[in-house]
N, C-alpha and C. Protein backbone atom coordinates (compact mmCIF):
# COMPACT_ATOMS: atom_id res chain seq x y z
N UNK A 1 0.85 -1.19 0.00
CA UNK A 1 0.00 0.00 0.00
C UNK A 1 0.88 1.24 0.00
N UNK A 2 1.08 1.35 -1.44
CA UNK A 2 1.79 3.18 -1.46
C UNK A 2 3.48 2.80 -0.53
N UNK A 3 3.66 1.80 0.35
CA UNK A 3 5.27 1.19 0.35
C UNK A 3 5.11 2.25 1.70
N UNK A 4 4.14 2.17 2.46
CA UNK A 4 4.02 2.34 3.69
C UNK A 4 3.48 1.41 4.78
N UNK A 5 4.14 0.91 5.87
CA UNK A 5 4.07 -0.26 6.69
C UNK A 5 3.33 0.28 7.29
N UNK A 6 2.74 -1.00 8.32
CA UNK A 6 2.60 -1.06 9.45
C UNK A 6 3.42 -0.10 10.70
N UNK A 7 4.70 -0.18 10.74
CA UNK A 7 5.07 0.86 12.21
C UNK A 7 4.90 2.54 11.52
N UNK A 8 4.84 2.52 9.80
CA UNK A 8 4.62 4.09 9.75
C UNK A 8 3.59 4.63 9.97
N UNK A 9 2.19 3.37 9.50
CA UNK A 9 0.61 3.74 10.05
C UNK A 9 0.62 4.13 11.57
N UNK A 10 0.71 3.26 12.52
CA UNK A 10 0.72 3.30 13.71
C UNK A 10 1.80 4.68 14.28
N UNK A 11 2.72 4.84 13.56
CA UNK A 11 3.62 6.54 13.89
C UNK A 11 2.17 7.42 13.77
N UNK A 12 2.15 7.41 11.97
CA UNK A 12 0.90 8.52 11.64
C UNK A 12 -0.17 8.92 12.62
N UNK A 13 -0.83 7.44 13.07
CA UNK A 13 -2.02 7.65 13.66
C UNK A 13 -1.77 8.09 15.42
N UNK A 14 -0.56 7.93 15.39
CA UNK A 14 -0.32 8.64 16.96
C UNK A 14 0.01 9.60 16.81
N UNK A 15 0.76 10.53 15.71
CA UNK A 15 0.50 12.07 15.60
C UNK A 15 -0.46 12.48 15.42
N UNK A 16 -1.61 11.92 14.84
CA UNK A 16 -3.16 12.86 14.49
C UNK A 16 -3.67 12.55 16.01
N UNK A 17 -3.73 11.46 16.84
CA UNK A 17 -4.01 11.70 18.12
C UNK A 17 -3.29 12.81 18.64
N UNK A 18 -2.08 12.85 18.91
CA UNK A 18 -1.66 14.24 19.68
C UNK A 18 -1.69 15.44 19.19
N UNK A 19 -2.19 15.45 17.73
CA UNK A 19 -2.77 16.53 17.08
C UNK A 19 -4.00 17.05 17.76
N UNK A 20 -5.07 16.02 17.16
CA UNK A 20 -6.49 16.20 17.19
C UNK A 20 -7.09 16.08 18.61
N UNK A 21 -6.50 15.59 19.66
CA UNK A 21 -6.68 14.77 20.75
C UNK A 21 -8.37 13.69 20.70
N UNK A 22 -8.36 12.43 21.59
CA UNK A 22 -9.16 11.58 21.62
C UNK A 22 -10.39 12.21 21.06
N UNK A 23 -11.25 13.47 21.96
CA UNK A 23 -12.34 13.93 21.63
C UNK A 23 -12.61 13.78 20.01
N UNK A 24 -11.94 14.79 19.06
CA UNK A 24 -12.09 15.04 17.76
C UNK A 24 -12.14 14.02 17.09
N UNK A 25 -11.71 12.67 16.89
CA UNK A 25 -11.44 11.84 15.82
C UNK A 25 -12.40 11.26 15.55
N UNK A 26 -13.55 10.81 16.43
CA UNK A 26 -14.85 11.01 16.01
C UNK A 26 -15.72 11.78 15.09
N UNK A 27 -15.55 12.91 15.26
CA UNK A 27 -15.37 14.02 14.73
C UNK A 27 -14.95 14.31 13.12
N UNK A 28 -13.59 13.86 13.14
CA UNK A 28 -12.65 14.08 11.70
C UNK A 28 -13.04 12.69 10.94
N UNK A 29 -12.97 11.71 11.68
CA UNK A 29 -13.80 10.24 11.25
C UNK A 29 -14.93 10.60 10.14
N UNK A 30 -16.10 10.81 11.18
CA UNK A 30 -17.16 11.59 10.19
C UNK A 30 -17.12 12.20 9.22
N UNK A 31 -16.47 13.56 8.99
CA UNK A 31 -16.31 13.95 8.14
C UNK A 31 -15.41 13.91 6.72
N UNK A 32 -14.65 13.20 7.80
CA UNK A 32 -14.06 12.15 6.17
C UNK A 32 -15.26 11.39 5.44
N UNK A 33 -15.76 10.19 6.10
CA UNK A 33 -16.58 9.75 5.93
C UNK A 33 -17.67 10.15 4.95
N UNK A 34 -18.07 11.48 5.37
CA UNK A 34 -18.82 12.55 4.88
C UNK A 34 -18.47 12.86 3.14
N UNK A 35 -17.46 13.43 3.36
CA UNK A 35 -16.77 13.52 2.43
C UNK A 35 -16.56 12.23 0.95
N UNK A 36 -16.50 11.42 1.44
CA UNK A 36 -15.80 10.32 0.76
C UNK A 36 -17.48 10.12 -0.20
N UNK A 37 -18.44 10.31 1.03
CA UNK A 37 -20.09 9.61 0.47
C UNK A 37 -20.11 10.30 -0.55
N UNK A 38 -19.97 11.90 -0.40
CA UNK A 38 -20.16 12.95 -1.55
C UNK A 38 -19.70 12.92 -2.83
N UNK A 39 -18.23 12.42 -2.66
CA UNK A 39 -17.54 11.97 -3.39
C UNK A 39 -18.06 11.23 -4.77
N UNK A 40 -18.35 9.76 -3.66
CA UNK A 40 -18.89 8.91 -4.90
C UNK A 40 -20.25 9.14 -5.41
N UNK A 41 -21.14 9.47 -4.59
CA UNK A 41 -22.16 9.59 -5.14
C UNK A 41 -22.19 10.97 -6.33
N UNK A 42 -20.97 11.93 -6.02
CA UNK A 42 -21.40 13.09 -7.30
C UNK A 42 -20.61 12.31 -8.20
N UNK A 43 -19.71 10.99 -8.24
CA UNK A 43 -18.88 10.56 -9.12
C UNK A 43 -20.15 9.66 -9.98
N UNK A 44 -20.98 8.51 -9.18
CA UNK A 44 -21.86 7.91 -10.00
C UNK A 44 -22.83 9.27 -10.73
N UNK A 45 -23.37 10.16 -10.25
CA UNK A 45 -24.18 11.13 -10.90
C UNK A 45 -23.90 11.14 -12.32
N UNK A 46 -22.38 11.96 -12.18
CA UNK A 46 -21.98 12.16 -13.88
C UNK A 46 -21.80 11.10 -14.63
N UNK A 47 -21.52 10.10 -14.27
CA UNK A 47 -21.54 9.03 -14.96
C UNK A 47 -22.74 8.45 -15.73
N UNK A 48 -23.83 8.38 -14.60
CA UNK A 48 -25.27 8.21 -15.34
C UNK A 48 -25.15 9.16 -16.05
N UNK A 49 -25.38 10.69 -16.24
CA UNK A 49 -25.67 11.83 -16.63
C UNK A 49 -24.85 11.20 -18.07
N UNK A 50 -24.04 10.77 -18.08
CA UNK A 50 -23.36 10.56 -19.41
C UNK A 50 -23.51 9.48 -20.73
N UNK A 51 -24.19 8.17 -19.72
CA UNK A 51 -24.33 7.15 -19.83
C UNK A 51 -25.25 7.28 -20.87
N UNK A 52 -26.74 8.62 -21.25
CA UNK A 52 -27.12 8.34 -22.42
C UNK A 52 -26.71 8.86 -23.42
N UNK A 53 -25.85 10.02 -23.17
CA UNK A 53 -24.98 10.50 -24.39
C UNK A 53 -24.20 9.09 -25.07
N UNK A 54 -22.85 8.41 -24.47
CA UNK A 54 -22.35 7.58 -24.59
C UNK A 54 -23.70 6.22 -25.38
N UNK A 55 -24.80 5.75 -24.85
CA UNK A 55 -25.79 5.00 -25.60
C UNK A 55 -25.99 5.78 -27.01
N UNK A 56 -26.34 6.58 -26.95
CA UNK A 56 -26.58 7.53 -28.25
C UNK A 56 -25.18 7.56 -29.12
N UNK A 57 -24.57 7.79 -28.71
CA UNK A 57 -23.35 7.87 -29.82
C UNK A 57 -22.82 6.53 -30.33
N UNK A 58 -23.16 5.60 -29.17
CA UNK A 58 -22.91 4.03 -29.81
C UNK A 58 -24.15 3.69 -30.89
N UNK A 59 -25.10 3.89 -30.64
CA UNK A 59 -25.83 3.86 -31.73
C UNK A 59 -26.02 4.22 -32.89
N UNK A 60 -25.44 5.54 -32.86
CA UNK A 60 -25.08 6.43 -34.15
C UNK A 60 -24.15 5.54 -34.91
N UNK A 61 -23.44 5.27 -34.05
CA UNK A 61 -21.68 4.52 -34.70
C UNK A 61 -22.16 3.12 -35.54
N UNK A 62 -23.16 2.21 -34.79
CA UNK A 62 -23.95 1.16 -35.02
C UNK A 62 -24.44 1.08 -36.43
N UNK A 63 -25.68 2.72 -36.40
CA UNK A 63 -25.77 2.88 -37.61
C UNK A 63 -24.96 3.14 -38.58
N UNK A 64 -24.08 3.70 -38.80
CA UNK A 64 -23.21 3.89 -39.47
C UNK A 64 -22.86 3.04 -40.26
N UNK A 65 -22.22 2.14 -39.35
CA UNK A 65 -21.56 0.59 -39.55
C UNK A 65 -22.06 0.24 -40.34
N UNK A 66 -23.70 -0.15 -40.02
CA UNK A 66 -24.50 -0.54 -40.93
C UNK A 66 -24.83 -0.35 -42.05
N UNK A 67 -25.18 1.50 -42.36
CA UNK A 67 -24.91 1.75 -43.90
C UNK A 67 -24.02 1.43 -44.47
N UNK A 68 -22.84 1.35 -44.38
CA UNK A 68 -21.25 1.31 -44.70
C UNK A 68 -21.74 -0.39 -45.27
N UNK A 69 -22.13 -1.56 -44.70
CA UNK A 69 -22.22 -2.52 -44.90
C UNK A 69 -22.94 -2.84 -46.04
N UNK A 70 -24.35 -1.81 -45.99
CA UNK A 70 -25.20 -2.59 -46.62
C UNK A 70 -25.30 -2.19 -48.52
């Protein structure tokens, strides 16, 4: 993973504790969390949103094909 171990995770995550202290990480947890949902879900959005352009242009291409053939 990215050629980071085990004792560098466990370093990391004991500086964001003495960063953030116990209270917050609940806190920063969430909103990662938060974050991440937003993420994918505006990532599937555009994708659908695209998905009938992309149908439509395969079809066009389809036809095409087809005149070309016939």
């Amino acid at each position: 993973m990215f050629g980071i171990g085990m004792p560098e995770l466990i370093i990391i995550l004991v500086i964001i504790l003495i960063i953030f202290g116990a209270g917050k990480l609940p806190e920063i947890g969430s909103g990662i969390g938060k974050g991440i949902k937003n993420f994918k879900k505006a990532t599937n959005d555009e994708l659908e949103e695209k998905k009938p352009d992309q149908e439509e242009l395969e079809g066009k291409q389809t036809d095409k094909i087809l005149e070309k053939n016939a």
